[in-house]
C-alpha atoms as a PDB file:
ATOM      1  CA  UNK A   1      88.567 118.922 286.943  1.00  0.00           C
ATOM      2  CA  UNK A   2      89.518 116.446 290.176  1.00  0.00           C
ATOM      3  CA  UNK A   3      86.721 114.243 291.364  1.00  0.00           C
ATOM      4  CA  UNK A   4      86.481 116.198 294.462  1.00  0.00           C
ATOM      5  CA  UNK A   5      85.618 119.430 293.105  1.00  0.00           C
ATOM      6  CA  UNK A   6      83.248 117.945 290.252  1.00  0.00           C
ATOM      7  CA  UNK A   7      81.249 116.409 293.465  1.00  0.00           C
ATOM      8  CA  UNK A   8      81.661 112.660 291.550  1.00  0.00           C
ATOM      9  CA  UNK A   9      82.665 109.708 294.916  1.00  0.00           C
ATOM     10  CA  UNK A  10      85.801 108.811 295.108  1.00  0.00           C
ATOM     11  CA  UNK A  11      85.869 104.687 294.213  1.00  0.00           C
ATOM     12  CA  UNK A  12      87.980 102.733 297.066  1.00  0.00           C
ATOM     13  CA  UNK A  13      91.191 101.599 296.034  1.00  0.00           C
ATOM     14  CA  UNK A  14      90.640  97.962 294.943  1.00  0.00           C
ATOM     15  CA  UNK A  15      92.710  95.724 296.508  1.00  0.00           C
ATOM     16  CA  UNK A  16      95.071  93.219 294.282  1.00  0.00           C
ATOM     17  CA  UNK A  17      93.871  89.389 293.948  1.00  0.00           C
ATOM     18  CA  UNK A  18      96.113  87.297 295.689  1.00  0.00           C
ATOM     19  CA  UNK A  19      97.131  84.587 293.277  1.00  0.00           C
ATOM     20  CA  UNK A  20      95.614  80.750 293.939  1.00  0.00           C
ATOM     21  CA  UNK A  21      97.556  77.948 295.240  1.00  0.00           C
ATOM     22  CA  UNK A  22      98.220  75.314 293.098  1.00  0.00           C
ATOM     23  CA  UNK A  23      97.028  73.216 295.645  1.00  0.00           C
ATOM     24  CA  UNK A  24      93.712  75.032 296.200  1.00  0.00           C
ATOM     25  CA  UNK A  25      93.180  75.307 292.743  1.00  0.00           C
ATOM     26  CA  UNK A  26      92.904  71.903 292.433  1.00  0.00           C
ATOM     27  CA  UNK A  27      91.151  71.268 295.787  1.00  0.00           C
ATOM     28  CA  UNK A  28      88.517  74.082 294.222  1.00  0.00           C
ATOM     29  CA  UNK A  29      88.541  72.260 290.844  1.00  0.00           C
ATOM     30  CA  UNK A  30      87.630  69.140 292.041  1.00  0.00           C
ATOM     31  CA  UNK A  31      85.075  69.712 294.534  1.00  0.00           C
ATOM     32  CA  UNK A  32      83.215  71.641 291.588  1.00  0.00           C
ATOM     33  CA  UNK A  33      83.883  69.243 289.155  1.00  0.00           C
ATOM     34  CA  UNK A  34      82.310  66.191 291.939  1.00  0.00           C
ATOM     35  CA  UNK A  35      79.627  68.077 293.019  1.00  0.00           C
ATOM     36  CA  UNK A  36      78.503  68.718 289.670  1.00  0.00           C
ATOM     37  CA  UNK A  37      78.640  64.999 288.351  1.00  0.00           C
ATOM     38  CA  UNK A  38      76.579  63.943 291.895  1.00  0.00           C
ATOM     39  CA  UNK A  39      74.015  66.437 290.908  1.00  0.00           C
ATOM     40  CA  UNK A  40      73.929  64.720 287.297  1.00  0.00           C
ATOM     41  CA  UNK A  41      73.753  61.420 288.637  1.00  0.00           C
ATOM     42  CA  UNK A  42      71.178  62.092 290.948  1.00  0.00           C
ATOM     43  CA  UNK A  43      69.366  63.843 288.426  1.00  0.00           C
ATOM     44  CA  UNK A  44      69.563  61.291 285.971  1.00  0.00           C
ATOM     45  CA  UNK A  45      68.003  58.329 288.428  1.00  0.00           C
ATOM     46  CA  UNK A  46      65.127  60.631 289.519  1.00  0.00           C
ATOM     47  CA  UNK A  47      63.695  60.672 285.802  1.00  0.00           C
ATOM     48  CA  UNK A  48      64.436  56.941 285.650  1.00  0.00           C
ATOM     49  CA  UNK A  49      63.388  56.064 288.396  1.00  0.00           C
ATOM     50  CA  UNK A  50      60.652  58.419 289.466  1.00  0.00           C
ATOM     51  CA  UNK A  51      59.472  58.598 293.094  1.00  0.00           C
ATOM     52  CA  UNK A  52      57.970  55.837 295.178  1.00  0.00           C
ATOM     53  CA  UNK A  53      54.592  55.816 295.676  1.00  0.00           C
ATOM     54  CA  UNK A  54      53.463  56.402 299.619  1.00  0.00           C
ATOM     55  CA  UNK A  55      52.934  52.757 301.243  1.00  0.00           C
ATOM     56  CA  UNK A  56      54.538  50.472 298.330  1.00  0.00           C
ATOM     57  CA  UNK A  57      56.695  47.184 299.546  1.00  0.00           C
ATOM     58  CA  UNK A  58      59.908  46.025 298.096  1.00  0.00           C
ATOM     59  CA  UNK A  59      59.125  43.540 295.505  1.00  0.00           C
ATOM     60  CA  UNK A  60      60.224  40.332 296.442  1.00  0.00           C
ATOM     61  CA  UNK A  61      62.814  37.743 294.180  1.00  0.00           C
ATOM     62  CA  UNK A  62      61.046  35.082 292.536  1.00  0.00           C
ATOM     63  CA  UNK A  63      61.047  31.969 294.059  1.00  0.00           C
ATOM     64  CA  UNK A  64      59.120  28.808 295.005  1.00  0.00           C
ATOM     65  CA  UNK A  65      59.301  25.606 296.401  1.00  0.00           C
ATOM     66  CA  UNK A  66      61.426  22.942 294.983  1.00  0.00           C
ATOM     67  CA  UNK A  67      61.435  18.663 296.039  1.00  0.00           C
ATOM     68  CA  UNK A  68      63.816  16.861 295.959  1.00  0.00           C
ATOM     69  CA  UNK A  69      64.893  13.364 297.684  1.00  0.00           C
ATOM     70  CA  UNK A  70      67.664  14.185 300.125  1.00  0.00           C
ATOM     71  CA  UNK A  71      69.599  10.961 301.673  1.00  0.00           C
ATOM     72  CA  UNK A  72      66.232   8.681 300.255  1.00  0.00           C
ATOM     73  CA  UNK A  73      64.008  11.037 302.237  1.00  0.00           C
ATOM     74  CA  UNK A  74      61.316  13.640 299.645  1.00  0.00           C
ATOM     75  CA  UNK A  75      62.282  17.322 301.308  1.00  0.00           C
ATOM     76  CA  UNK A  76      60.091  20.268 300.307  1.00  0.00           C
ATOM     77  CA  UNK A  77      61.286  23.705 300.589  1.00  0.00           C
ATOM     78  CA  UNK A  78      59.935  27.246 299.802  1.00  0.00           C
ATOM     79  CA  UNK A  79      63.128  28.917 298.576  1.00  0.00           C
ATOM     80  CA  UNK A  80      64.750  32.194 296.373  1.00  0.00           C
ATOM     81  CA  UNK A  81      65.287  31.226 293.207  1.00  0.00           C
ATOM     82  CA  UNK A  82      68.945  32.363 293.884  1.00  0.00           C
ATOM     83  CA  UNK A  83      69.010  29.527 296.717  1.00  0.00           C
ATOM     84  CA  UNK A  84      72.751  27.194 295.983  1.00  0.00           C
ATOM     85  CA  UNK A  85      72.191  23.810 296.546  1.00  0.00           C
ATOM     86  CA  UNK A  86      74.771  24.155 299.709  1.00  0.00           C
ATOM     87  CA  UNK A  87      72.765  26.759 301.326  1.00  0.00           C
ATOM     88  CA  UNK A  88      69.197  24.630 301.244  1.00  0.00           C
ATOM     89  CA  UNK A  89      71.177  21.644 302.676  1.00  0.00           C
ATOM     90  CA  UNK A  90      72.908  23.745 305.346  1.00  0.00           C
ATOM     91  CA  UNK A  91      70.322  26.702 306.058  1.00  0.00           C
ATOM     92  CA  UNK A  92      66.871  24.309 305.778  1.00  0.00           C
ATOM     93  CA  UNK A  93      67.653  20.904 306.280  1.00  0.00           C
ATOM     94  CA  UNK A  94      70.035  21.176 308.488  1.00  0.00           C
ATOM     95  CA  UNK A  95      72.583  19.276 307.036  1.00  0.00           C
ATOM     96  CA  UNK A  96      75.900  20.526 307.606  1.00  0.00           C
ATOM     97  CA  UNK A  97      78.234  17.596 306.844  1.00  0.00           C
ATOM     98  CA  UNK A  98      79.012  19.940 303.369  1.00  0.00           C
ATOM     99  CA  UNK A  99      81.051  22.320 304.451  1.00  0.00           C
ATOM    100  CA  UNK A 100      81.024  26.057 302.401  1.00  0.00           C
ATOM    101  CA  UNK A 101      84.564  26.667 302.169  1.00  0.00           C
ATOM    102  CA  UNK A 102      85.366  29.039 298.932  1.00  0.00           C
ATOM    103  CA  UNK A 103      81.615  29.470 297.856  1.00  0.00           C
ATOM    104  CA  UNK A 104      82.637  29.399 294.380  1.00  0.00           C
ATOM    105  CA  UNK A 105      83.543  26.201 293.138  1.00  0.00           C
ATOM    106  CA  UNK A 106      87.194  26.368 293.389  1.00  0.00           C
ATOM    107  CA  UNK A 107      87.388  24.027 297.096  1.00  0.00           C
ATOM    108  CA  UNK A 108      85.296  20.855 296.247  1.00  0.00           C
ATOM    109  CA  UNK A 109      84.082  21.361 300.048  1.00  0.00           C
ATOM    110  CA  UNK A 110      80.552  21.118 298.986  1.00  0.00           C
ATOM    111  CA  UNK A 111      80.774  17.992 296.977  1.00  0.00           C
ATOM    112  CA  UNK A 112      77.628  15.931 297.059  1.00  0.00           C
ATOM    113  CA  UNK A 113      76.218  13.781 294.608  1.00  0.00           C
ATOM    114  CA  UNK A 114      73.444  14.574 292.036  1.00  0.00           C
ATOM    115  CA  UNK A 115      71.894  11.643 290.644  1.00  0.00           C
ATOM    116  CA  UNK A 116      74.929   9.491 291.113  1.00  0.00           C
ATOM    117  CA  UNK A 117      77.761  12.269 289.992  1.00  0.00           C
ATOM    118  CA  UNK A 118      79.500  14.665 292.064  1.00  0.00           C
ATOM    119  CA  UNK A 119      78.647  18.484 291.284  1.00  0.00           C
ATOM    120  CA  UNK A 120      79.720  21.496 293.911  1.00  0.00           C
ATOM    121  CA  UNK A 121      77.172  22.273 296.005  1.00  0.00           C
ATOM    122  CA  UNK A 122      77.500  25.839 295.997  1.00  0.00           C
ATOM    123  CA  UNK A 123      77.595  26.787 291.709  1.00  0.00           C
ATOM    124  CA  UNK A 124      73.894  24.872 291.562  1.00  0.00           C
ATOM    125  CA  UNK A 125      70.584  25.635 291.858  1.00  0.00           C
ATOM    126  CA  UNK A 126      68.500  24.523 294.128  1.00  0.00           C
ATOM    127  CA  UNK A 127      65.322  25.291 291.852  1.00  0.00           C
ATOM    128  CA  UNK A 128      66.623  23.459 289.001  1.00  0.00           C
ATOM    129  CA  UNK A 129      66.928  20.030 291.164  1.00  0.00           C
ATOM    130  CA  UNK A 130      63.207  19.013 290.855  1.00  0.00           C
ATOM    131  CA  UNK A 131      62.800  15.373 291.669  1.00  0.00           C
ATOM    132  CA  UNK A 132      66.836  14.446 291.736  1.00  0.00           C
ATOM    133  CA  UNK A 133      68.030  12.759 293.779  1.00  0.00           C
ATOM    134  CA  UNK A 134      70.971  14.019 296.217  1.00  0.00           C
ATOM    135  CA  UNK A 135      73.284  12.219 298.804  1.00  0.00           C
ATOM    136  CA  UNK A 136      75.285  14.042 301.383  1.00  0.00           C
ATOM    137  CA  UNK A 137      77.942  12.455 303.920  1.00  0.00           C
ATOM    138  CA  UNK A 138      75.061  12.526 306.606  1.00  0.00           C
ATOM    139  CA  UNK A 139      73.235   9.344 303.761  1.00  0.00           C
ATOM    140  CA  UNK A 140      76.213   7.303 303.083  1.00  0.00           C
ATOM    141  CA  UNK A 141      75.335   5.222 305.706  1.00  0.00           C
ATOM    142  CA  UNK A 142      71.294   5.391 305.637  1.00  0.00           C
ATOM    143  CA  UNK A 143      70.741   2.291 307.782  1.00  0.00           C
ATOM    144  CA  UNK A 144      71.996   3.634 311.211  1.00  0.00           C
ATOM    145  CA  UNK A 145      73.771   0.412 312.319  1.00  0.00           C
ATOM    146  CA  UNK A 146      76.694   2.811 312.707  1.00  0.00           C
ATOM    147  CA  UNK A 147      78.588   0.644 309.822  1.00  0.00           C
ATOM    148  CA  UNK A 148      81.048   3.239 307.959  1.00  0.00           C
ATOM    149  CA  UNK A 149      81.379   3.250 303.991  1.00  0.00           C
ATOM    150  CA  UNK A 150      84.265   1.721 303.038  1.00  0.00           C
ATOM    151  CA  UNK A 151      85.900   5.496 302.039  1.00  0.00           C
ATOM    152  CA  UNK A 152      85.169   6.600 305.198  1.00  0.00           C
ATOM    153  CA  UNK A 153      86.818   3.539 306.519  1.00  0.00           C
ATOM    154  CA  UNK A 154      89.658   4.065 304.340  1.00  0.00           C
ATOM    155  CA  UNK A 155      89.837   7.445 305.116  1.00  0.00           C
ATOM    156  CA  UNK A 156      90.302   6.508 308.541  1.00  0.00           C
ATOM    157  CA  UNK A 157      93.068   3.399 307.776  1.00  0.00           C
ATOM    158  CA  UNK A 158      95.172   5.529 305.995  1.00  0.00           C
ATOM    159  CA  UNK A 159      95.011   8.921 308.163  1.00  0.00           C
ATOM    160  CA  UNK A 160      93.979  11.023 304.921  1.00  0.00           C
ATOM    161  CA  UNK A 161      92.948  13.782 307.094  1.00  0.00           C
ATOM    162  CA  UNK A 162      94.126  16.389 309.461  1.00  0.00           C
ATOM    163  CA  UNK A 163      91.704  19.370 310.194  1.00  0.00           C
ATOM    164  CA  UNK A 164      88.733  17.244 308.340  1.00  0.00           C
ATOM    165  CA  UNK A 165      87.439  20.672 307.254  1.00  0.00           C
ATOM    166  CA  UNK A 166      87.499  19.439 303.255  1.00  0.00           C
ATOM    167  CA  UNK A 167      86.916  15.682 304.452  1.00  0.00           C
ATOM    168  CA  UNK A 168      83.005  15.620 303.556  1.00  0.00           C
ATOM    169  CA  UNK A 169      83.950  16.845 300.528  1.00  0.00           C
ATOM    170  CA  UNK A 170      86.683  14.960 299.454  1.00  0.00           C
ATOM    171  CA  UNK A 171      84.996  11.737 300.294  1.00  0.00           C
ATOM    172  CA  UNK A 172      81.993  12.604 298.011  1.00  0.00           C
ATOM    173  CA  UNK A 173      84.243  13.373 295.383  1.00  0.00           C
ATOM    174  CA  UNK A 174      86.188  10.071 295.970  1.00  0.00           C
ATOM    175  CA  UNK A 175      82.686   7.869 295.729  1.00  0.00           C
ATOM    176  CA  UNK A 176      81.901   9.696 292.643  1.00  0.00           C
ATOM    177  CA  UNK A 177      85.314   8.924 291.366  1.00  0.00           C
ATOM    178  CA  UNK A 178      85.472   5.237 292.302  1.00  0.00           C
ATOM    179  CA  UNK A 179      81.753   5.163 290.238  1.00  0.00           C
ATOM    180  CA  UNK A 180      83.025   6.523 287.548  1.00  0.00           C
ATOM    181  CA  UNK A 181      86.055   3.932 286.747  1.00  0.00           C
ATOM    182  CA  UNK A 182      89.025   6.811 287.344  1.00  0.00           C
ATOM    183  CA  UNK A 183      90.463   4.932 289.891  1.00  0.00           C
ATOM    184  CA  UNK A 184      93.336   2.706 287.581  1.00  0.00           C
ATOM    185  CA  UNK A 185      96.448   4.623 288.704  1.00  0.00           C
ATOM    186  CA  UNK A 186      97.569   6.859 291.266  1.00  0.00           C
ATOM    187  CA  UNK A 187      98.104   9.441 288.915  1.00  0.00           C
ATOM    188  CA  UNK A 188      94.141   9.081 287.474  1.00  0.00           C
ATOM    189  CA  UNK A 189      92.397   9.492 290.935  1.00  0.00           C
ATOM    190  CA  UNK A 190      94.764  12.310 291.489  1.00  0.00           C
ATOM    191  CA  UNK A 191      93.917  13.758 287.985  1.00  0.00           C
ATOM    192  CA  UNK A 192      90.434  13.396 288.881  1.00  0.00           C
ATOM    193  CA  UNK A 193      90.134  14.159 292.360  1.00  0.00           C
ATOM    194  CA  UNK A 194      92.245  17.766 290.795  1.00  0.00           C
ATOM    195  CA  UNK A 195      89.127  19.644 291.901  1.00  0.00           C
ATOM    196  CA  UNK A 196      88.953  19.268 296.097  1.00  0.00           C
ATOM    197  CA  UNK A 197      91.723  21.059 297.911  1.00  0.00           C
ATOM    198  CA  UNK A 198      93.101  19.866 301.263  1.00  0.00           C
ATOM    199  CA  UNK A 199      94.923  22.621 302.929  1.00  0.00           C
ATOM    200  CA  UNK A 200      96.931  20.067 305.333  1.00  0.00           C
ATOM    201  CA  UNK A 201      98.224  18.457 302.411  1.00  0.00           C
ATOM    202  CA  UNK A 202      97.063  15.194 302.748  1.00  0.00           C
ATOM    203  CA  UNK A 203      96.775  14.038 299.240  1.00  0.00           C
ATOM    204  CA  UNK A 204      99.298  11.144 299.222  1.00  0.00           C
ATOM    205  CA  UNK A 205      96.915   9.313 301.924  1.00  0.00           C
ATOM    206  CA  UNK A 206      93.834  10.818 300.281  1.00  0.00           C
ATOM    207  CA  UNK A 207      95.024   8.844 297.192  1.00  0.00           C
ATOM    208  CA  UNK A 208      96.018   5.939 299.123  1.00  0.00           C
ATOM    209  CA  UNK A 209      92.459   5.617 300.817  1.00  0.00           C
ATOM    210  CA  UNK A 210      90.683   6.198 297.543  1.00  0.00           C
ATOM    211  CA  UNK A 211      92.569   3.015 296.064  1.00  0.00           C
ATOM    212  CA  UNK A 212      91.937   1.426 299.250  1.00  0.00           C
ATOM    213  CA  UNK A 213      87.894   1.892 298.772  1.00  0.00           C
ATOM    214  CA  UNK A 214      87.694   0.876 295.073  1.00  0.00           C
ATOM    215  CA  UNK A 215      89.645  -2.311 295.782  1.00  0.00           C
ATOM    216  CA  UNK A 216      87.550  -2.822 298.620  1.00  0.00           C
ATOM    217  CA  UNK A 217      83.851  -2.144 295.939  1.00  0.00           C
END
């Protein structure tokens, strides 16, 4: 018996399913597939993390303060534990003879001396400095009388700079060198002057005024 004399509806014709594009397949597939990892994600940091009580503050880094005698004068800073060396010189005491150049101890522009040696600036703690003692370019000549050190002098005599950018540096690291006894050869204070870059290329006359200086100490 025929659907329309049993009284039964007639079901509509369905219509064929147009086949997917490769390409929105895998637009589909992915937007599924990111939206579901998201959702995970979030998920996952909710029950870690929990929600944040009304009113609470960020909790600040640890820190303190730190003394230490800069150029012969006791400094006293409150500071991030985090705080470089470079940055408490530069951001606090205003002292920006040391230059940040690569900010990760690759340059040598941030040479000062710890103590009597040379260490970059910007790879050491401030907070582990208690009671040292440090020396920028602004204390190699503490007196005022407007005398130069005799690297600076040198520096000048032999025209070892162009842009001066990497000068502050390079003449702490020359000092420390001199101190240290590497100055016998050309080839030693350039072995051990290795770690500050000049970009002009001035390292002939940077070697030049270094042996200039430690004949001159």
């Amino acid at each position: 018996m025929s659907s329309e004399l049993s009284g039964s509806p007639v079901p509509p014709e369905e219509e064929p399913a147009l086949p997917l594009s490769r390409r929105t397949f895998i637009a589909t597939a992915t937007a599924t597939a990111t939206a579901a990892t998201v959702g995970s994600v979030v998920a996952a940091g909710e029950r870690v993390r929990g929600p944040a009580p009304l009113g609470t503050q960020p909790v600040a880094p640890p820190g303190g303060s730190v003394s230490l005698a800069v150029n012969g004068e006791r400094r006293t800073a409150m500071i991030d534990n985090r705080t470089s060396l470079l940055d408490l010189l530069r951001e606090q005491f205003a002292l920006t003879g040391t230059k940040k150049g690569c900010d990760a101890g690759a340059c040598g522009a941030c040479t000062v001396l710890v103590d009597g040696r040379r260490v970059n600036a910007c790879l050491t703690l401030a907070v582990r400095l208690e009671g040292a003692e440090v020396t920028t370019i602004e204390g190699l000549v503490p007196g005022g009388d407007g005398a130069l050190h005799p690297l600076q002098q040198a520096f000048i005599e032999q025209d070892a700079f162009q842009c001066g950018y990497c000068t502050p540096g390079q003449i702490m690291s020359g000092i420390g060198c001199i101190r240290e006894g590497h100055t016998r050869s050309p080839a030693e204070i350039r072995e051990w002057m290795s770690g500050n870059l000049c970009r002009c290329g001035c390292y002939t006359k940077i070697v030049k005024a270094v042996e200039q200086a430690a004949g001159a100490t």
